[in-house]
N, C-alpha and C. Protein backbone atom coordinates (compact mmCIF):
# COMPACT_ATOMS: atom_id res chain seq x y z
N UNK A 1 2.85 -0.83 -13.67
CA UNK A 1 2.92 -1.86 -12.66
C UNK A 1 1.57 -2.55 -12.62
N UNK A 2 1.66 -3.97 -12.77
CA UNK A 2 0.17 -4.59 -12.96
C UNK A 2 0.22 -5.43 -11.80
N UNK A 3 1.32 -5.98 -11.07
CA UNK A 3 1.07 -6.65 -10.34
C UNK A 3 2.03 -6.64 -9.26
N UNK A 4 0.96 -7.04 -7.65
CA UNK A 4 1.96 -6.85 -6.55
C UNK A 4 2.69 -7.91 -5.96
N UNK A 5 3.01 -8.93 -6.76
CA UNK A 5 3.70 -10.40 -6.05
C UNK A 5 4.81 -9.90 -5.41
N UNK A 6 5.48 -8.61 -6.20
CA UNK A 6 6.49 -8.49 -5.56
C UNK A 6 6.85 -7.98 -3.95
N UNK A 7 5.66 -7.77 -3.53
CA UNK A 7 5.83 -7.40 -2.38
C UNK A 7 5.09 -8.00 -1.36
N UNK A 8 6.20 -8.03 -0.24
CA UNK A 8 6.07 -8.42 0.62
C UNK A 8 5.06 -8.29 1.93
N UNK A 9 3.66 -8.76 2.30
CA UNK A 9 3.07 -7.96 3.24
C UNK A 9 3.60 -8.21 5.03
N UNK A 10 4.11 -9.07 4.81
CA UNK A 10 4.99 -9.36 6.58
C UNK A 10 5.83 -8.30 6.58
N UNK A 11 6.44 -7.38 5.50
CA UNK A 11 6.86 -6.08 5.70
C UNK A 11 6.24 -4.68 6.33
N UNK A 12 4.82 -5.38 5.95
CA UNK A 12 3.83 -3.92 6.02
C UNK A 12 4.00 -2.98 7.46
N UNK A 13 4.14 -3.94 8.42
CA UNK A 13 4.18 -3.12 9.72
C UNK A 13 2.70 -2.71 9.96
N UNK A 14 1.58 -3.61 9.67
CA UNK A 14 0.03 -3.29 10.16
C UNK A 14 0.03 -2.84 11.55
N UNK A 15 -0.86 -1.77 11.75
CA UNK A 15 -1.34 -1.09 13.19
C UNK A 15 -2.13 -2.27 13.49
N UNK A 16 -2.39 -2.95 14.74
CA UNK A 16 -3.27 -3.86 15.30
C UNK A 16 -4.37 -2.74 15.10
N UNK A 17 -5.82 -3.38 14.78
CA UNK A 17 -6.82 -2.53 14.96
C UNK A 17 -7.37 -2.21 15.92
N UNK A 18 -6.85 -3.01 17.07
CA UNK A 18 -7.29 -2.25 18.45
C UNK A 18 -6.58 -0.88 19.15
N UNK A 19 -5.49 -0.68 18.64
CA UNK A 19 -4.72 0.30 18.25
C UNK A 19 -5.27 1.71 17.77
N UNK A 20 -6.32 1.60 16.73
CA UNK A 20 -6.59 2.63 15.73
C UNK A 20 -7.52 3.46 16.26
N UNK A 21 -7.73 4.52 16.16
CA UNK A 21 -8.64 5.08 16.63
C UNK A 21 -9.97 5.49 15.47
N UNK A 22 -9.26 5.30 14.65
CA UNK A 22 -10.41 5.63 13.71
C UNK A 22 -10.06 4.93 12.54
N UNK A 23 -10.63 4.09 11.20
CA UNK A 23 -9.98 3.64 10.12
C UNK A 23 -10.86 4.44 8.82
N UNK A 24 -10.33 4.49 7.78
CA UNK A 24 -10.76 5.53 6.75
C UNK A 24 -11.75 4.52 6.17
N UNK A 25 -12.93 5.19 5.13
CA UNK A 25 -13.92 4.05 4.80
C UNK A 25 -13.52 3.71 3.86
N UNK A 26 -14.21 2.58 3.61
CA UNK A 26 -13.32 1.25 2.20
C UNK A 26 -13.51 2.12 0.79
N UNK A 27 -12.92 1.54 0.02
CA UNK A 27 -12.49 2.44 -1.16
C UNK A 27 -13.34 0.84 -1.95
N UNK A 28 -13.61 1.20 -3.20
CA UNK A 28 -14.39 0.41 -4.29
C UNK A 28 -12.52 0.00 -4.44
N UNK A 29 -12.72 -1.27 -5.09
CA UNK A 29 -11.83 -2.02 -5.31
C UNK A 29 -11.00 -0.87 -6.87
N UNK A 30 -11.77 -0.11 -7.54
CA UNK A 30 -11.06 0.27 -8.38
C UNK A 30 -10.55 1.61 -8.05
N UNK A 31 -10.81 2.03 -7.06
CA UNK A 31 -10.08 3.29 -6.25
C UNK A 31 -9.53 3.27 -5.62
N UNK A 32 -8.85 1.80 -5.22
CA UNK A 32 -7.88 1.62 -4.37
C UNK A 32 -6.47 1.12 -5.39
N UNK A 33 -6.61 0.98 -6.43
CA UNK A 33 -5.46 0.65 -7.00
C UNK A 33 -5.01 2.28 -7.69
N UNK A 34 -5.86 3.03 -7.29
CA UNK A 34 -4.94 4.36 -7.96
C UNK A 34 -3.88 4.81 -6.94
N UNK A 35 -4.38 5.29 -5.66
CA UNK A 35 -3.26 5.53 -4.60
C UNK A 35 -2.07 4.49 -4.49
N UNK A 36 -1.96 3.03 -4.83
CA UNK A 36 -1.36 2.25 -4.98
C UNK A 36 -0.27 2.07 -5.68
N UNK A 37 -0.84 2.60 -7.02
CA UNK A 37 0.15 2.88 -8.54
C UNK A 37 1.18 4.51 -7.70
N UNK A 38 0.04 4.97 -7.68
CA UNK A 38 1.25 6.30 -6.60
C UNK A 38 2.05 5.99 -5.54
N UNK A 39 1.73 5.63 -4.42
CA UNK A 39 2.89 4.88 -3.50
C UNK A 39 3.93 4.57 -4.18
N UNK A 40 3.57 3.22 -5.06
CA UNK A 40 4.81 2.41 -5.76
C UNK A 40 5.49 3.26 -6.34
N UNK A 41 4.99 4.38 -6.94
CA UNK A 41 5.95 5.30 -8.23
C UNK A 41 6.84 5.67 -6.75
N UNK A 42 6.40 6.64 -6.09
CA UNK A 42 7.39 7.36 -4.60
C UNK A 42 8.16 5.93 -4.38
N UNK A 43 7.62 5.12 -3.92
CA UNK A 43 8.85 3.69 -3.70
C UNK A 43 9.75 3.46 -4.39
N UNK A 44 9.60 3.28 -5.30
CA UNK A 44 10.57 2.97 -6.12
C UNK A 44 11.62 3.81 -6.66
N UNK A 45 11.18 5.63 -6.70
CA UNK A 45 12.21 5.95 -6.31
C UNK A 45 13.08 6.21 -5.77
N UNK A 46 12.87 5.93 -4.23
CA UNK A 46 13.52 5.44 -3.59
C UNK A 46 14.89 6.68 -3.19
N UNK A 47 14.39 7.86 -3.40
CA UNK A 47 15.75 8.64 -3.04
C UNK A 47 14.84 9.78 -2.50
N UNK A 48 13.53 10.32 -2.32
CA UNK A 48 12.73 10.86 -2.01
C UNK A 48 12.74 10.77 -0.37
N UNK A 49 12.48 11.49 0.52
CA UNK A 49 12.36 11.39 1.78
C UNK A 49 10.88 10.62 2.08
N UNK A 50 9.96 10.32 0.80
CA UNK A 50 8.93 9.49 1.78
C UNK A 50 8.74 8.50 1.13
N UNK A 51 10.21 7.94 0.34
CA UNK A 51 10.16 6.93 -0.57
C UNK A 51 10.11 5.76 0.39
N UNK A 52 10.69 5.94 1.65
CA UNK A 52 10.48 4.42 2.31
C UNK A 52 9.28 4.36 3.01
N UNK A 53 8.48 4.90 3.54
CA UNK A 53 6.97 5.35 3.74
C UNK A 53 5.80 4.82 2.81
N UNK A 54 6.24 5.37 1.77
CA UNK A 54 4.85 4.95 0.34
C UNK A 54 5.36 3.47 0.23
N UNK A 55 7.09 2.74 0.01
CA UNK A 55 6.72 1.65 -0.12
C UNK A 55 5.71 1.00 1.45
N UNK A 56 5.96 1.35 2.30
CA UNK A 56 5.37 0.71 3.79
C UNK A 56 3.61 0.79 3.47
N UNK A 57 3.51 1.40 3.22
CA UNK A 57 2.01 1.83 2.78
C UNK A 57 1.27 1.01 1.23
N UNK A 58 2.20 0.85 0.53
CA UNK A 58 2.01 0.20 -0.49
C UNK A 58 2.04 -1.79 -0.13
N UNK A 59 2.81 -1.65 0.59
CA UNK A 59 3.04 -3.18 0.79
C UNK A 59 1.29 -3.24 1.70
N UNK A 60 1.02 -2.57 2.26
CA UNK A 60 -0.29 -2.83 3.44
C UNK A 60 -1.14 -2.80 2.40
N UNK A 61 -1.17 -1.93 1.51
CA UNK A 61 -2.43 -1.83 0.61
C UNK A 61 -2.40 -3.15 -0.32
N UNK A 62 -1.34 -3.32 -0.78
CA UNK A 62 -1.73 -4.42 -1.86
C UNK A 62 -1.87 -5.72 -1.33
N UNK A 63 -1.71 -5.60 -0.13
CA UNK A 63 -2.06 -7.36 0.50
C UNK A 63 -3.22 -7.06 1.54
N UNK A 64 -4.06 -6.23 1.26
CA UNK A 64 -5.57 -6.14 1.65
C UNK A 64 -6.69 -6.45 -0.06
N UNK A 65 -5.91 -5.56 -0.81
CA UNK A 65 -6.20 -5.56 -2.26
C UNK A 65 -6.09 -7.16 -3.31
N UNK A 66 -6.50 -7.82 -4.01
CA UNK A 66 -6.63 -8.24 -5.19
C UNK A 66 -5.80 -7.00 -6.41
N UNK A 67 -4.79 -8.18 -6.81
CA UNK A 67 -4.78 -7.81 -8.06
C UNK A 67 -5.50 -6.97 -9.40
N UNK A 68 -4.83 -5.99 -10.28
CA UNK A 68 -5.68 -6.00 -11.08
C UNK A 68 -5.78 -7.05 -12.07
N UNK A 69 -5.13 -7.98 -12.38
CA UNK A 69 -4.98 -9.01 -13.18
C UNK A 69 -6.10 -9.63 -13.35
């Protein structure tokens, strides 16, 4: 998977950040596309109990993220 056009981020369901109590620290742009490639694999299969989860998580990540393209 090289690229995330396909997804949608008005899906993501973002926590308002006033909401959060704590947020995790930023990841280098090339350590954030590994957890990413994982989400999508769980998404897409899609028969997994946290297959609809990783996609929710995947859609938030890749529309904070740049492409690897």
């Amino acid at each position: 998977m090289d690229d995330y056009e396909h997804l949608d981020p008005d899906e993501a369901g973002f926590v308002p950040v006033e909401h959060t109590a704590e947020r995790l620290a930023l990841l280098m742009l090339e350590e954030a596309h590994d957890p990413l490639r994982l989400l999508l694999v769980i998404a897409q299969d899609g028969e997994g109990p946290l297959s609809r989860e990783a996609g929710r998580l995947a859609k938030e990540i890749a529309a904070r993220i740049p492409s690897e393209n």
